[in-house]
PDB file of N, CA and C in Angstrom:
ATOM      1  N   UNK A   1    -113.146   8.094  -2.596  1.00  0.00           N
ATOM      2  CA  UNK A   1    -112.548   6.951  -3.249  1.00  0.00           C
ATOM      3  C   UNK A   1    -111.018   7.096  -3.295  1.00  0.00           C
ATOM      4  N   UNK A   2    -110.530   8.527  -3.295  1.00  0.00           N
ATOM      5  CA  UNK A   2    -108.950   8.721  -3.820  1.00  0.00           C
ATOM      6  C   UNK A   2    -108.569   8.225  -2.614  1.00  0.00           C
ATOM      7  N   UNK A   3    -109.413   8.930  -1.359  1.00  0.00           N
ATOM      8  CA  UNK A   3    -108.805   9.178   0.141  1.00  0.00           C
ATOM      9  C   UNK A   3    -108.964   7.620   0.014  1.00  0.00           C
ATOM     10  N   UNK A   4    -109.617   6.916   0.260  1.00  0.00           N
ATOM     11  CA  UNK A   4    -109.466   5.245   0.570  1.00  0.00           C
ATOM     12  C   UNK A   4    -108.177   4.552  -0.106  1.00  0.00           C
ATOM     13  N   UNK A   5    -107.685   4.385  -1.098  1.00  0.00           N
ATOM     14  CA  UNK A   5    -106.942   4.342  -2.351  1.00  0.00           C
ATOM     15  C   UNK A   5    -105.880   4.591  -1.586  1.00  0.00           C
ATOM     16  N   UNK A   6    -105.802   6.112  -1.066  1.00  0.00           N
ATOM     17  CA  UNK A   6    -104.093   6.559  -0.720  1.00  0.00           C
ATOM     18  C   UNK A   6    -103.931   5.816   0.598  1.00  0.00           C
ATOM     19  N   UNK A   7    -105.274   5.784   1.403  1.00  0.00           N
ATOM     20  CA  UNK A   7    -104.653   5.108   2.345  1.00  0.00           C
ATOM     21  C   UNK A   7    -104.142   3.795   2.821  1.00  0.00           C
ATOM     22  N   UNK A   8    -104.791   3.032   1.737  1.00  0.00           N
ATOM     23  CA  UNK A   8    -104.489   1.410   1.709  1.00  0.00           C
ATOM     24  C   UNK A   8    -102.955   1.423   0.934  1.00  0.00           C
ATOM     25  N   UNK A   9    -102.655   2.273   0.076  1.00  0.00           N
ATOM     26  CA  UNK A   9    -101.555   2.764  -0.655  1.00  0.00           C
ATOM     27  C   UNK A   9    -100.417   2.601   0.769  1.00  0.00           C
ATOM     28  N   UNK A  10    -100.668   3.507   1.507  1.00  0.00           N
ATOM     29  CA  UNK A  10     -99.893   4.097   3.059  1.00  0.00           C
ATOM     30  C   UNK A  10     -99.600   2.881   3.677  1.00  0.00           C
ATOM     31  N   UNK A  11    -101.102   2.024   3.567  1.00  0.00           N
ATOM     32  CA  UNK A  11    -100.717   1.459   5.284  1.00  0.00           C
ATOM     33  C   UNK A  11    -100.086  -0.160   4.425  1.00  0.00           C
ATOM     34  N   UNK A  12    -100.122  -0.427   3.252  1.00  0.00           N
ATOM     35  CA  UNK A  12     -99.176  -1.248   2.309  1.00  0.00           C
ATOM     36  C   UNK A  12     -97.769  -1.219   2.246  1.00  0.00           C
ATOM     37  N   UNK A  13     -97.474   0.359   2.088  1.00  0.00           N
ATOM     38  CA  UNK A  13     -96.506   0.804   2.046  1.00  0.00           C
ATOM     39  C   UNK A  13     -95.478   0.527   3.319  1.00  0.00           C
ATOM     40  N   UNK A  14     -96.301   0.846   4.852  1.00  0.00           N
ATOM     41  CA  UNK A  14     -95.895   1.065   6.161  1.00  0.00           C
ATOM     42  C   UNK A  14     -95.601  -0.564   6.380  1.00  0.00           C
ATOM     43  N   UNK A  15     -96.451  -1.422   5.808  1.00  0.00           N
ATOM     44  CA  UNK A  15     -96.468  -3.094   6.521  1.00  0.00           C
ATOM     45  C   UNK A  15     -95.022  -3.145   5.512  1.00  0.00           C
ATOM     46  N   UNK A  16     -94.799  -2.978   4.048  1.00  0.00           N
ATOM     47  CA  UNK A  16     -93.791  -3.405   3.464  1.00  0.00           C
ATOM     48  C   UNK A  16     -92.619  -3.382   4.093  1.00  0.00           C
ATOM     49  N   UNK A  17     -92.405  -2.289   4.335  1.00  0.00           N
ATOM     50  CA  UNK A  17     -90.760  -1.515   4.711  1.00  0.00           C
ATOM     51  C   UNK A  17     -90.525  -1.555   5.933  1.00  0.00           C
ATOM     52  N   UNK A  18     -90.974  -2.353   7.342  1.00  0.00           N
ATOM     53  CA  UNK A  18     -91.169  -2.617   8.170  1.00  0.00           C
ATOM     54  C   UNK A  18     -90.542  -4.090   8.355  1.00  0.00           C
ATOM     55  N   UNK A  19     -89.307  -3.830   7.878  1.00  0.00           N
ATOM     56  CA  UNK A  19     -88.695  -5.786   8.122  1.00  0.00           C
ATOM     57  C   UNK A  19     -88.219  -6.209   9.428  1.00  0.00           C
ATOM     58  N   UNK A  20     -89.296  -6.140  10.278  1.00  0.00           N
ATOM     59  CA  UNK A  20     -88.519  -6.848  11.324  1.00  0.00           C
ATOM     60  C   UNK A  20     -90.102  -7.736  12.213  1.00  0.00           C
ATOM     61  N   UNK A  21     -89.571  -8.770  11.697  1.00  0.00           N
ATOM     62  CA  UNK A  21     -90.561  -9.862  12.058  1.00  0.00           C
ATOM     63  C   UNK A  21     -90.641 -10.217  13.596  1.00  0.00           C
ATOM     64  N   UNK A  22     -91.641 -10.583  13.714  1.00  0.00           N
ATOM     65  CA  UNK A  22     -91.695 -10.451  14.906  1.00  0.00           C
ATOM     66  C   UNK A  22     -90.886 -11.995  15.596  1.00  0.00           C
ATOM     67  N   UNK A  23     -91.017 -12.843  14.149  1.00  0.00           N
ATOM     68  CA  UNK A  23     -89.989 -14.236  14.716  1.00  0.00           C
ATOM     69  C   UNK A  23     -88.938 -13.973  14.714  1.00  0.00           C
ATOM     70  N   UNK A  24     -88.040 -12.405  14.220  1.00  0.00           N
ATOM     71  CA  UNK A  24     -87.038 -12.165  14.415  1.00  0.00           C
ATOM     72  C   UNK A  24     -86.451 -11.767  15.841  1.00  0.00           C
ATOM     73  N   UNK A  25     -87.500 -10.893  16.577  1.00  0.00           N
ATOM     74  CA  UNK A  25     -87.209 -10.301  17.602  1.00  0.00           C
ATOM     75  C   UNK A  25     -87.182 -11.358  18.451  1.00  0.00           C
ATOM     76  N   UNK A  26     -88.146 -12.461  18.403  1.00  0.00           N
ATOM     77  CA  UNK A  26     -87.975 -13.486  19.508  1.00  0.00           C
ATOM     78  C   UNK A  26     -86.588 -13.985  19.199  1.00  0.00           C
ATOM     79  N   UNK A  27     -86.613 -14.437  18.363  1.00  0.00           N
ATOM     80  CA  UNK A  27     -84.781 -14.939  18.053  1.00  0.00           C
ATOM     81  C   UNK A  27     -84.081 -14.182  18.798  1.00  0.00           C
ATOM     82  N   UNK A  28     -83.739 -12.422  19.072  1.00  0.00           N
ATOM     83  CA  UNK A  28     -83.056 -12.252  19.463  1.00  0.00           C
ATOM     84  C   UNK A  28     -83.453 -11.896  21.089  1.00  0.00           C
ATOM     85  N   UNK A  29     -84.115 -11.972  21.597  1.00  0.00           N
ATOM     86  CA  UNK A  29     -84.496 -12.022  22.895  1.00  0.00           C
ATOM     87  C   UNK A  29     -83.973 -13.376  23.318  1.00  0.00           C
ATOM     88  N   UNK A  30     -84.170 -14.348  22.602  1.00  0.00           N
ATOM     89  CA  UNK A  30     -83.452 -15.594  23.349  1.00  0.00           C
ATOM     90  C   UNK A  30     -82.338 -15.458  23.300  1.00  0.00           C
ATOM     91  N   UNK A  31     -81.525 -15.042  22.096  1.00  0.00           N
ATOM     92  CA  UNK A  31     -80.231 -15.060  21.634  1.00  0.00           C
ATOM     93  C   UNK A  31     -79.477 -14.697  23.348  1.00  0.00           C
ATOM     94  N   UNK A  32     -80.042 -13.210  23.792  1.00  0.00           N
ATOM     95  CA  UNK A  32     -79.759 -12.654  24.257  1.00  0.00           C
ATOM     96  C   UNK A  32     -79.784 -12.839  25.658  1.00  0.00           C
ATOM     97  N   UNK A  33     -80.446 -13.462  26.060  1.00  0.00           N
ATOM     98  CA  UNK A  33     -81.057 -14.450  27.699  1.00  0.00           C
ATOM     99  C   UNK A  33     -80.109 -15.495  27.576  1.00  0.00           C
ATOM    100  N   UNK A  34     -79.225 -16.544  26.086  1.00  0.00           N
ATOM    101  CA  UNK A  34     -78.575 -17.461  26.218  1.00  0.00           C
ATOM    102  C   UNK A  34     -77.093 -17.234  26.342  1.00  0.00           C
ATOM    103  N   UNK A  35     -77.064 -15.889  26.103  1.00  0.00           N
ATOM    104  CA  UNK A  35     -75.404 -15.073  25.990  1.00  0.00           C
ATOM    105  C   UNK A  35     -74.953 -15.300  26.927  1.00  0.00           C
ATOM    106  N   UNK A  36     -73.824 -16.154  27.356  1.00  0.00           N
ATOM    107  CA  UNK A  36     -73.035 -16.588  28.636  1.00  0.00           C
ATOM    108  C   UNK A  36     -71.727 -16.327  28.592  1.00  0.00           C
ATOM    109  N   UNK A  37     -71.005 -16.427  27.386  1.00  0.00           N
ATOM    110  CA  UNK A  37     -69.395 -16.556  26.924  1.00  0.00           C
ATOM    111  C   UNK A  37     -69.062 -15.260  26.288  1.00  0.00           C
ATOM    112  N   UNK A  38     -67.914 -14.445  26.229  1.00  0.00           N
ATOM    113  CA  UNK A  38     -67.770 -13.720  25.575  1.00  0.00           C
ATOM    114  C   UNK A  38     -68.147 -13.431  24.137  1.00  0.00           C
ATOM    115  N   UNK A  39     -67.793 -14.698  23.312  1.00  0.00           N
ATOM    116  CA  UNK A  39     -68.270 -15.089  22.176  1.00  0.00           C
ATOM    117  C   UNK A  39     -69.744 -14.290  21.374  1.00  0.00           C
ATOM    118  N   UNK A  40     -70.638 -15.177  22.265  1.00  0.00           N
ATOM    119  CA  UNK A  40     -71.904 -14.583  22.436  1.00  0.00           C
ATOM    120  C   UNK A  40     -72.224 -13.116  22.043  1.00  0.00           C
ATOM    121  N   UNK A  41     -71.659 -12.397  23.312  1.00  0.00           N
ATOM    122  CA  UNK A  41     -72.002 -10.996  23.355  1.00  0.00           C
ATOM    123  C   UNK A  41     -71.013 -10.251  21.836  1.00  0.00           C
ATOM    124  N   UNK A  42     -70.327 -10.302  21.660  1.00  0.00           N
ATOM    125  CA  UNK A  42     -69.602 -10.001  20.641  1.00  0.00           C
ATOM    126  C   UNK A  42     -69.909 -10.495  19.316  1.00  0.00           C
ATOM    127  N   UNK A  43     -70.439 -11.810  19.525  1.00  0.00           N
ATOM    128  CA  UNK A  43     -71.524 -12.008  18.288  1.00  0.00           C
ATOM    129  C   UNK A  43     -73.011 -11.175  18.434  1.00  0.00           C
ATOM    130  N   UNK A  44     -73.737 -11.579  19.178  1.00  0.00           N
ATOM    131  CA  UNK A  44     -74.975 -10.036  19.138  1.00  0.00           C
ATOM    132  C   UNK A  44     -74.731  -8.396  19.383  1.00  0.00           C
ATOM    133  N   UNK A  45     -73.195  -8.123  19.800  1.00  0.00           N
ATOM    134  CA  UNK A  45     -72.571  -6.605  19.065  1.00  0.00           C
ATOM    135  C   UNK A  45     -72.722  -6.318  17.162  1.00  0.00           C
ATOM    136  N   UNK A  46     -72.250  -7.596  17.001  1.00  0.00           N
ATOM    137  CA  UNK A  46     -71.864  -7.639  15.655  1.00  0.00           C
ATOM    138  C   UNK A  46     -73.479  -7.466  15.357  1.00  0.00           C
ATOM    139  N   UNK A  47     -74.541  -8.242  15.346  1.00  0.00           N
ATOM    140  CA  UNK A  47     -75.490  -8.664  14.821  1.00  0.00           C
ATOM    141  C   UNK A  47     -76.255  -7.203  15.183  1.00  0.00           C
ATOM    142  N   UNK A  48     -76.308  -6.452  16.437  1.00  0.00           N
ATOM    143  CA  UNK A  48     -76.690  -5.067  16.881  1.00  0.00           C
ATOM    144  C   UNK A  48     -76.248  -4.119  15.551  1.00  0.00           C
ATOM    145  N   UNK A  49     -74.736  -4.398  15.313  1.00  0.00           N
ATOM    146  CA  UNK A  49     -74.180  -2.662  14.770  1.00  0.00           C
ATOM    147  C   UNK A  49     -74.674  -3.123  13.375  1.00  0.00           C
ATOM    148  N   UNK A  50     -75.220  -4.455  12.791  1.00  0.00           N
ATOM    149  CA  UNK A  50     -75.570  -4.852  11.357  1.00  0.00           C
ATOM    150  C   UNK A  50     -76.428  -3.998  11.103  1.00  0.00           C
ATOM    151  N   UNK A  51     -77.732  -4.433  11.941  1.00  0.00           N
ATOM    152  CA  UNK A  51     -78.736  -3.998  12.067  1.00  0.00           C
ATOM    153  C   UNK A  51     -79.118  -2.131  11.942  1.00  0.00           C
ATOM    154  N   UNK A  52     -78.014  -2.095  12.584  1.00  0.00           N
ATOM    155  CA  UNK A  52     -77.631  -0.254  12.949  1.00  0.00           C
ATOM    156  C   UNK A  52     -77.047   0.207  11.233  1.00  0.00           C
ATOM    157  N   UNK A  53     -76.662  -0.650  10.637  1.00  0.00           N
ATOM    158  CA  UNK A  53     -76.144  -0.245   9.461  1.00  0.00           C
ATOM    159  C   UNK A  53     -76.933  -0.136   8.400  1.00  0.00           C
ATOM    160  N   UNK A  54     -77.853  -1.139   8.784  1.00  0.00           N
ATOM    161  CA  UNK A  54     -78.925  -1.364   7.240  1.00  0.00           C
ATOM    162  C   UNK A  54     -80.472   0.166   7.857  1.00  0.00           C
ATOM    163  N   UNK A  55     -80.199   0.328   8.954  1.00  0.00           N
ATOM    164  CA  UNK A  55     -81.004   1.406   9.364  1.00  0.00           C
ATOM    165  C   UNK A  55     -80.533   2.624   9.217  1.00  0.00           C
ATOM    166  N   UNK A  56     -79.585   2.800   9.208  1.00  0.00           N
ATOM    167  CA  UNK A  56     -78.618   3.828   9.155  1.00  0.00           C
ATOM    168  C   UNK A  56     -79.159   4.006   7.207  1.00  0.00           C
ATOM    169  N   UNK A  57     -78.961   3.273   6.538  1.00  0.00           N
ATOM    170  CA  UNK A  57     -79.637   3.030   4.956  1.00  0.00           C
ATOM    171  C   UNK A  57     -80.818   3.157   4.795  1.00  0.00           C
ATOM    172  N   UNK A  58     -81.678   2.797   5.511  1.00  0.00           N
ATOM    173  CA  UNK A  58     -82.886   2.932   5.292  1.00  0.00           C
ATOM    174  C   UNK A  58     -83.319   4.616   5.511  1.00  0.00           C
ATOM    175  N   UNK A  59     -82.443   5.056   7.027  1.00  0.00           N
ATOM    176  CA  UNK A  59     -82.818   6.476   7.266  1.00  0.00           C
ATOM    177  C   UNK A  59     -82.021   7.578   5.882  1.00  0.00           C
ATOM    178  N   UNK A  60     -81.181   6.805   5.285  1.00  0.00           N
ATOM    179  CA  UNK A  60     -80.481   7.977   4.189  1.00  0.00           C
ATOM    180  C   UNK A  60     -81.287   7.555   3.020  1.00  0.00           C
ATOM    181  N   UNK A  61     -81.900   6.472   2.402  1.00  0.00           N
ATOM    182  CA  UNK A  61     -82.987   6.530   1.626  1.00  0.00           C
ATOM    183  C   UNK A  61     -84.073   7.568   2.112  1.00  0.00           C
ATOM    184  N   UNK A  62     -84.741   8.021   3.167  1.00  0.00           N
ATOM    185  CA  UNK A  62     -85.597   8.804   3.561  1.00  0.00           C
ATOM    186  C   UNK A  62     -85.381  10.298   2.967  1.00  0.00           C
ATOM    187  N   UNK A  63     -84.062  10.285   3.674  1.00  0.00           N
ATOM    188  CA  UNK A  63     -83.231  11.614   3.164  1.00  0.00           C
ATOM    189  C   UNK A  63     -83.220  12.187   1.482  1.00  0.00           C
ATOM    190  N   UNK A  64     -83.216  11.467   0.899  1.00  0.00           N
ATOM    191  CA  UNK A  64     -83.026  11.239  -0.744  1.00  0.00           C
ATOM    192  C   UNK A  64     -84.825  11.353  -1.039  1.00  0.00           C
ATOM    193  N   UNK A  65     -85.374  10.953  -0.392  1.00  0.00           N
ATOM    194  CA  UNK A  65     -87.060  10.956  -0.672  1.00  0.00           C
ATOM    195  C   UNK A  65     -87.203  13.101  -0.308  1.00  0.00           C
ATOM    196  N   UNK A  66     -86.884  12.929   1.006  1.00  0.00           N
ATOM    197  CA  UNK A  66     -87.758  14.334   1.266  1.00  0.00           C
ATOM    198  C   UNK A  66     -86.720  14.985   0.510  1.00  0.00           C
ATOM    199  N   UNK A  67     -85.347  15.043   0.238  1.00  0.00           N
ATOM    200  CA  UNK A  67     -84.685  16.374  -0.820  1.00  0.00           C
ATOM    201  C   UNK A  67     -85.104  16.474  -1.848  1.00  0.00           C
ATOM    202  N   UNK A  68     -85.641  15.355  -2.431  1.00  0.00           N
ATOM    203  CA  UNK A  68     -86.870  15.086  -3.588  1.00  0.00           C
ATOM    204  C   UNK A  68     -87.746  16.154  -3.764  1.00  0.00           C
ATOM    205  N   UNK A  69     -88.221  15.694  -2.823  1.00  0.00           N
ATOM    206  CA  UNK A  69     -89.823  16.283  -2.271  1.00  0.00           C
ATOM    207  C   UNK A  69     -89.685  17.763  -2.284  1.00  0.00           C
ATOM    208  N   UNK A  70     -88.291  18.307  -1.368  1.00  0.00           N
ATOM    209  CA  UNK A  70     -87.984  19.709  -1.311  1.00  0.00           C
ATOM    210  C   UNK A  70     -88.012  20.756  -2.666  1.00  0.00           C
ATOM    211  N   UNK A  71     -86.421  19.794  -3.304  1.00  0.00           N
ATOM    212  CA  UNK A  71     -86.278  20.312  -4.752  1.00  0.00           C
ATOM    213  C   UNK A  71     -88.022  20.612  -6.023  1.00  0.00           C
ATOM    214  N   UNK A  72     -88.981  19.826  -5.873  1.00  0.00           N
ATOM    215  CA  UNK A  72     -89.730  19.350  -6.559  1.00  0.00           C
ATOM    216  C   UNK A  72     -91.090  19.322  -6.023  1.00  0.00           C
ATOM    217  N   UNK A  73     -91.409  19.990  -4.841  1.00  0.00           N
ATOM    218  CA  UNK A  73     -92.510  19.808  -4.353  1.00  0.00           C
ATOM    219  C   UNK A  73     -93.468  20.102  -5.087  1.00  0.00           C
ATOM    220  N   UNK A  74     -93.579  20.998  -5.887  1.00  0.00           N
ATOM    221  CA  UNK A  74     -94.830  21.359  -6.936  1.00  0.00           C
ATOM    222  C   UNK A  74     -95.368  19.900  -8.037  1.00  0.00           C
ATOM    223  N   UNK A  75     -94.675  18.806  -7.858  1.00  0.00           N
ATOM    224  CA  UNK A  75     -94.661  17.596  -8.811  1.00  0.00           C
ATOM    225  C   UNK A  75     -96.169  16.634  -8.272  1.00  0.00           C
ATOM    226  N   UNK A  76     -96.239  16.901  -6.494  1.00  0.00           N
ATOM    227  CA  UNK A  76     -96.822  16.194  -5.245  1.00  0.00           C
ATOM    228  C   UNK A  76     -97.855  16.527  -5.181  1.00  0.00           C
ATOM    229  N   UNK A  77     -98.445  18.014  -5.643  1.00  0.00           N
ATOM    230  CA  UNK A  77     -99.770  17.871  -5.313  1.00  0.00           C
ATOM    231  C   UNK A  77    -100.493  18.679  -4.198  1.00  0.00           C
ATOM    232  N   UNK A  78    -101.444  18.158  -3.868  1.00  0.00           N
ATOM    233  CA  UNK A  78    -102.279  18.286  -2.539  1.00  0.00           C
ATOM    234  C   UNK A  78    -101.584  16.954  -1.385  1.00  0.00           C
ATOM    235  N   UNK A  79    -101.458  15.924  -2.401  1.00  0.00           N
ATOM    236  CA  UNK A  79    -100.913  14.883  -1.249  1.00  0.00           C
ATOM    237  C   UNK A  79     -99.636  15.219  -0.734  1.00  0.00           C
ATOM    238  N   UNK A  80     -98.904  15.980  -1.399  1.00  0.00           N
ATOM    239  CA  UNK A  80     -97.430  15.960  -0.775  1.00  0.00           C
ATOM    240  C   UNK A  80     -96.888  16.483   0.564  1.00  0.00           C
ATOM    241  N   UNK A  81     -97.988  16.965   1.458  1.00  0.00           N
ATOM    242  CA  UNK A  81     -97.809  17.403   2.680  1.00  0.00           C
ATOM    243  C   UNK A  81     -97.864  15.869   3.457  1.00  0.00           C
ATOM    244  N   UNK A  82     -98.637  14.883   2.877  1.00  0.00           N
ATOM    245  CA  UNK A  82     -98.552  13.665   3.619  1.00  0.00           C
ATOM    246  C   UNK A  82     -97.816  13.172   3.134  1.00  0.00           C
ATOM    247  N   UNK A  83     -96.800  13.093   2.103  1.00  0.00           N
ATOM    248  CA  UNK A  83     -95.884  12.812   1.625  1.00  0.00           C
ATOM    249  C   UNK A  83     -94.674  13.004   2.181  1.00  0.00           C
ATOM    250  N   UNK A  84     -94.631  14.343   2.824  1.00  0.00           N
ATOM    251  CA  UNK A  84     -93.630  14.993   3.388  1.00  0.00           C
ATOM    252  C   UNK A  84     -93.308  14.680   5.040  1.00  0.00           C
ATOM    253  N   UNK A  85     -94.716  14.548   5.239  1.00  0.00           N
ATOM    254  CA  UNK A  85     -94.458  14.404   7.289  1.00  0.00           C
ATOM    255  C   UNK A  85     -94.273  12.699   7.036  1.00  0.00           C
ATOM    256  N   UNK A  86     -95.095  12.241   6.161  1.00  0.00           N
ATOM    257  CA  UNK A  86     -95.094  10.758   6.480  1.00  0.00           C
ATOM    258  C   UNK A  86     -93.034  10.312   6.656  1.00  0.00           C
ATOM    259  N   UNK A  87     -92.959  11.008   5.260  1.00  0.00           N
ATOM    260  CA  UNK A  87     -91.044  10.342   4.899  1.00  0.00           C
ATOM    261  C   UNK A  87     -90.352  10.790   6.423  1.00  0.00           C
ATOM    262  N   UNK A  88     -91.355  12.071   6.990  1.00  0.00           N
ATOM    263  CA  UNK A  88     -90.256  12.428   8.235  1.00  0.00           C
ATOM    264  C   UNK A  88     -90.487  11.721   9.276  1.00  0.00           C
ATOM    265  N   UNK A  89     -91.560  11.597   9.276  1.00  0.00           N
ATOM    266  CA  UNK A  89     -91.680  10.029  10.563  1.00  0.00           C
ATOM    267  C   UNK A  89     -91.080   9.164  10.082  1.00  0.00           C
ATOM    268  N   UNK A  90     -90.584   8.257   8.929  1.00  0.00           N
ATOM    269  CA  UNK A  90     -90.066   7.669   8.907  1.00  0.00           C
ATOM    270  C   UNK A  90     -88.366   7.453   9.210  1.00  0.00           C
ATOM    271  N   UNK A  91     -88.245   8.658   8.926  1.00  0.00           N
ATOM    272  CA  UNK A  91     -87.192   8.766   8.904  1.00  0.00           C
ATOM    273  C   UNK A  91     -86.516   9.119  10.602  1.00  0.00           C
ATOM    274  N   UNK A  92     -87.392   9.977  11.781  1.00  0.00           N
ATOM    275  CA  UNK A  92     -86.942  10.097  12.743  1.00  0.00           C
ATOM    276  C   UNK A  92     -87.027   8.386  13.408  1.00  0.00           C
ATOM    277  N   UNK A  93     -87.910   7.627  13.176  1.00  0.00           N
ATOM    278  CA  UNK A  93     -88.368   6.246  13.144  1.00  0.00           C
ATOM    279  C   UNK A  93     -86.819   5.455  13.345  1.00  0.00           C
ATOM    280  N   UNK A  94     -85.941   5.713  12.185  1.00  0.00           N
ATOM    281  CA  UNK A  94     -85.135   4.761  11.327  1.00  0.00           C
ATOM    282  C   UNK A  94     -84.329   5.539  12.444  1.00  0.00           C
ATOM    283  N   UNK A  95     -83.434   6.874  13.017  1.00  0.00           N
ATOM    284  CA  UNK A  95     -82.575   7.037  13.781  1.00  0.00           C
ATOM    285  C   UNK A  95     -82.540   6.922  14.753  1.00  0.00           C
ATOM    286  N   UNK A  96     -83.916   6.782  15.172  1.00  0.00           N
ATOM    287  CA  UNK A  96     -83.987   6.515  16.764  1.00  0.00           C
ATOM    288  C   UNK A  96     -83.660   4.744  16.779  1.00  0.00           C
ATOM    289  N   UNK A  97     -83.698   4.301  15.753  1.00  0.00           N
ATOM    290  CA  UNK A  97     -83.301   2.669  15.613  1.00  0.00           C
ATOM    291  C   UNK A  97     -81.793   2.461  15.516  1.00  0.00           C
ATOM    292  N   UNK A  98     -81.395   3.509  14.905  1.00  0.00           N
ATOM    293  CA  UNK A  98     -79.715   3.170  14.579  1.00  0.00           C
ATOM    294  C   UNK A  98     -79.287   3.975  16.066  1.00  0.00           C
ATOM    295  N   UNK A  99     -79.661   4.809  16.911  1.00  0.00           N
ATOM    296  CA  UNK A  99     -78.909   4.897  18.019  1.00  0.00           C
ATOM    297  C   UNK A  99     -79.405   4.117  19.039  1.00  0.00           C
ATOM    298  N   UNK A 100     -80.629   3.191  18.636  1.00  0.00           N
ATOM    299  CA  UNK A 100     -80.896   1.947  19.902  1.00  0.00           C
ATOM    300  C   UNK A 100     -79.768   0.777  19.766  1.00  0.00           C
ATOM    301  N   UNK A 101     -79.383   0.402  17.860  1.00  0.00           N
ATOM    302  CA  UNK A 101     -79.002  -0.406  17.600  1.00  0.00           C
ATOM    303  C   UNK A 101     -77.291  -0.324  18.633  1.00  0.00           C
ATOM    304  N   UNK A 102     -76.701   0.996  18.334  1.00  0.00           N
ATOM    305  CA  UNK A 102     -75.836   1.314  18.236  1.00  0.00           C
ATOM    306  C   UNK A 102     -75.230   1.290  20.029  1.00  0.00           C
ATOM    307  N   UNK A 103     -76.227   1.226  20.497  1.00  0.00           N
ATOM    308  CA  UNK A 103     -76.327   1.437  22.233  1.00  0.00           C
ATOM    309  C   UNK A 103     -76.229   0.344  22.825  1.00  0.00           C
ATOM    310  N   UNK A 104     -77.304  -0.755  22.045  1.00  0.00           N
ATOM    311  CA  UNK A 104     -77.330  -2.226  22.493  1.00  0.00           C
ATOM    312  C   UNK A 104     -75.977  -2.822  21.774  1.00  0.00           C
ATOM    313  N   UNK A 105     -75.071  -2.305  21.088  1.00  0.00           N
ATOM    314  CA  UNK A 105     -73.873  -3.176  20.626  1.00  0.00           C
ATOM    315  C   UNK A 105     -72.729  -2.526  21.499  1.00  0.00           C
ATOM    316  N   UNK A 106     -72.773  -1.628  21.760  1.00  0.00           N
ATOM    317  CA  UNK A 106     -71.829  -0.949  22.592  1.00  0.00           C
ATOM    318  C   UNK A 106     -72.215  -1.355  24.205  1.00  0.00           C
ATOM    319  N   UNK A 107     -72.969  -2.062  24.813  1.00  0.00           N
ATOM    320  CA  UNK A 107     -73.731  -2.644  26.282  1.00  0.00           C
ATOM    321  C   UNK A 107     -73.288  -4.357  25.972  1.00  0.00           C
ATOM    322  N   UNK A 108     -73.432  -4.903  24.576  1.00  0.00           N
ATOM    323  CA  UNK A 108     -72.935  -5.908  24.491  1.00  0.00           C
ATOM    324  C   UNK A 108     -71.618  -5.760  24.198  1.00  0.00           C
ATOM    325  N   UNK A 109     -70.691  -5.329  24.022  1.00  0.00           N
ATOM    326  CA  UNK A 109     -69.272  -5.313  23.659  1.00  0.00           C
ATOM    327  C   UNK A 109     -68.717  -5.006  25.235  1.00  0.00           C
ATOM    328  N   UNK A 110     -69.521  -4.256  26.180  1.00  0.00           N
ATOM    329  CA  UNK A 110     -69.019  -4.175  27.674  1.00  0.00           C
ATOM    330  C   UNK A 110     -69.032  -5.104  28.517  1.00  0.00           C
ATOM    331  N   UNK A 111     -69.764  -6.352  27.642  1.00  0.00           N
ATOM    332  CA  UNK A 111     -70.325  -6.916  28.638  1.00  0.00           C
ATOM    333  C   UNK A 111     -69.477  -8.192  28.052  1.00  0.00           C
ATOM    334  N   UNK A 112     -68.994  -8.506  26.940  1.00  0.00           N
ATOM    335  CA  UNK A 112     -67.545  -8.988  26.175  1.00  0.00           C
ATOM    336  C   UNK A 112     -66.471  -8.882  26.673  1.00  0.00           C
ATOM    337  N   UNK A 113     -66.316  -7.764  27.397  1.00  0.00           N
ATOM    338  CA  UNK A 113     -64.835  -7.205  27.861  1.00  0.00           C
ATOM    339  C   UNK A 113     -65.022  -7.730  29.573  1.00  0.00           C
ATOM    340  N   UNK A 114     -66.122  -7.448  29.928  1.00  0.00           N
ATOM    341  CA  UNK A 114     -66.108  -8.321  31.132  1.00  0.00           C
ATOM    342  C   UNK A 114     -65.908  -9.789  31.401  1.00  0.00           C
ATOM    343  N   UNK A 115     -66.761 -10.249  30.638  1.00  0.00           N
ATOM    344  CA  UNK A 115     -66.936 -11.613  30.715  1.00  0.00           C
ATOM    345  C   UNK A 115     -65.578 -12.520  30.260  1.00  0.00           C
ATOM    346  N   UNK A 116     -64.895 -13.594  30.758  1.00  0.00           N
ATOM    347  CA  UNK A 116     -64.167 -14.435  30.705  1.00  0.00           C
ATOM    348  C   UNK A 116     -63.986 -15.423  29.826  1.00  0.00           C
TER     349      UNK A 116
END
């Protein structure tokens, strides 16, 4: 019963903190197919390194969870080993997002400097 409990707990948890809709991504797939003018690309840089910023937050909230966890682990339990890998997937999750974000604004800002 606990094990059922924690895991609907988890996978609640995983759908919550997961903001990126999927009507978002289409937005920017078109955004990004309609980019013709400098303008454009330098506006979806901007909208890239945003994105890279609020992830960049999300991965230092993670950080603040597992030093938690470190300082205090005796507080956690038996669960706190899933406590512990889960925050770290999340957290390698969130940087591998801020150096995609950070890659796709720096490919759009080249492509700014080209364009006319």
């Amino acid at each position: 019963m606990k094990t059922k409990l924690l895991i609907a707990i988890l996978v609640t948890f995983a759908l919550s903190i997961s903001n990126v809709s999927f009507a978002e991504l289409g937005k920017m797939d078109k955004a990004e197919a309609q980019a013709k003018t400098k303008f454009d690309h330098i506006g979806l840089a901007e909208m890239y390194e945003k994105e890279a910023q609020e992830m960049n937050a999300k991965a230092e909230k993670q950080k603040e969870l597992l030093k938690e966890y470190s300082d205090h682990s005796e507080y956690y339990g038996r669960s706190g080993q899933d406590f512990h890998s889960h925050h770290e997937a999340l957290l390698r999750e969130y940087e591998k997002a801020v150096e995609r974000n950070k890659e796709m604004a720096a490919a759009h800002r080249k492509m700014a400097e080209k364009t006319k």
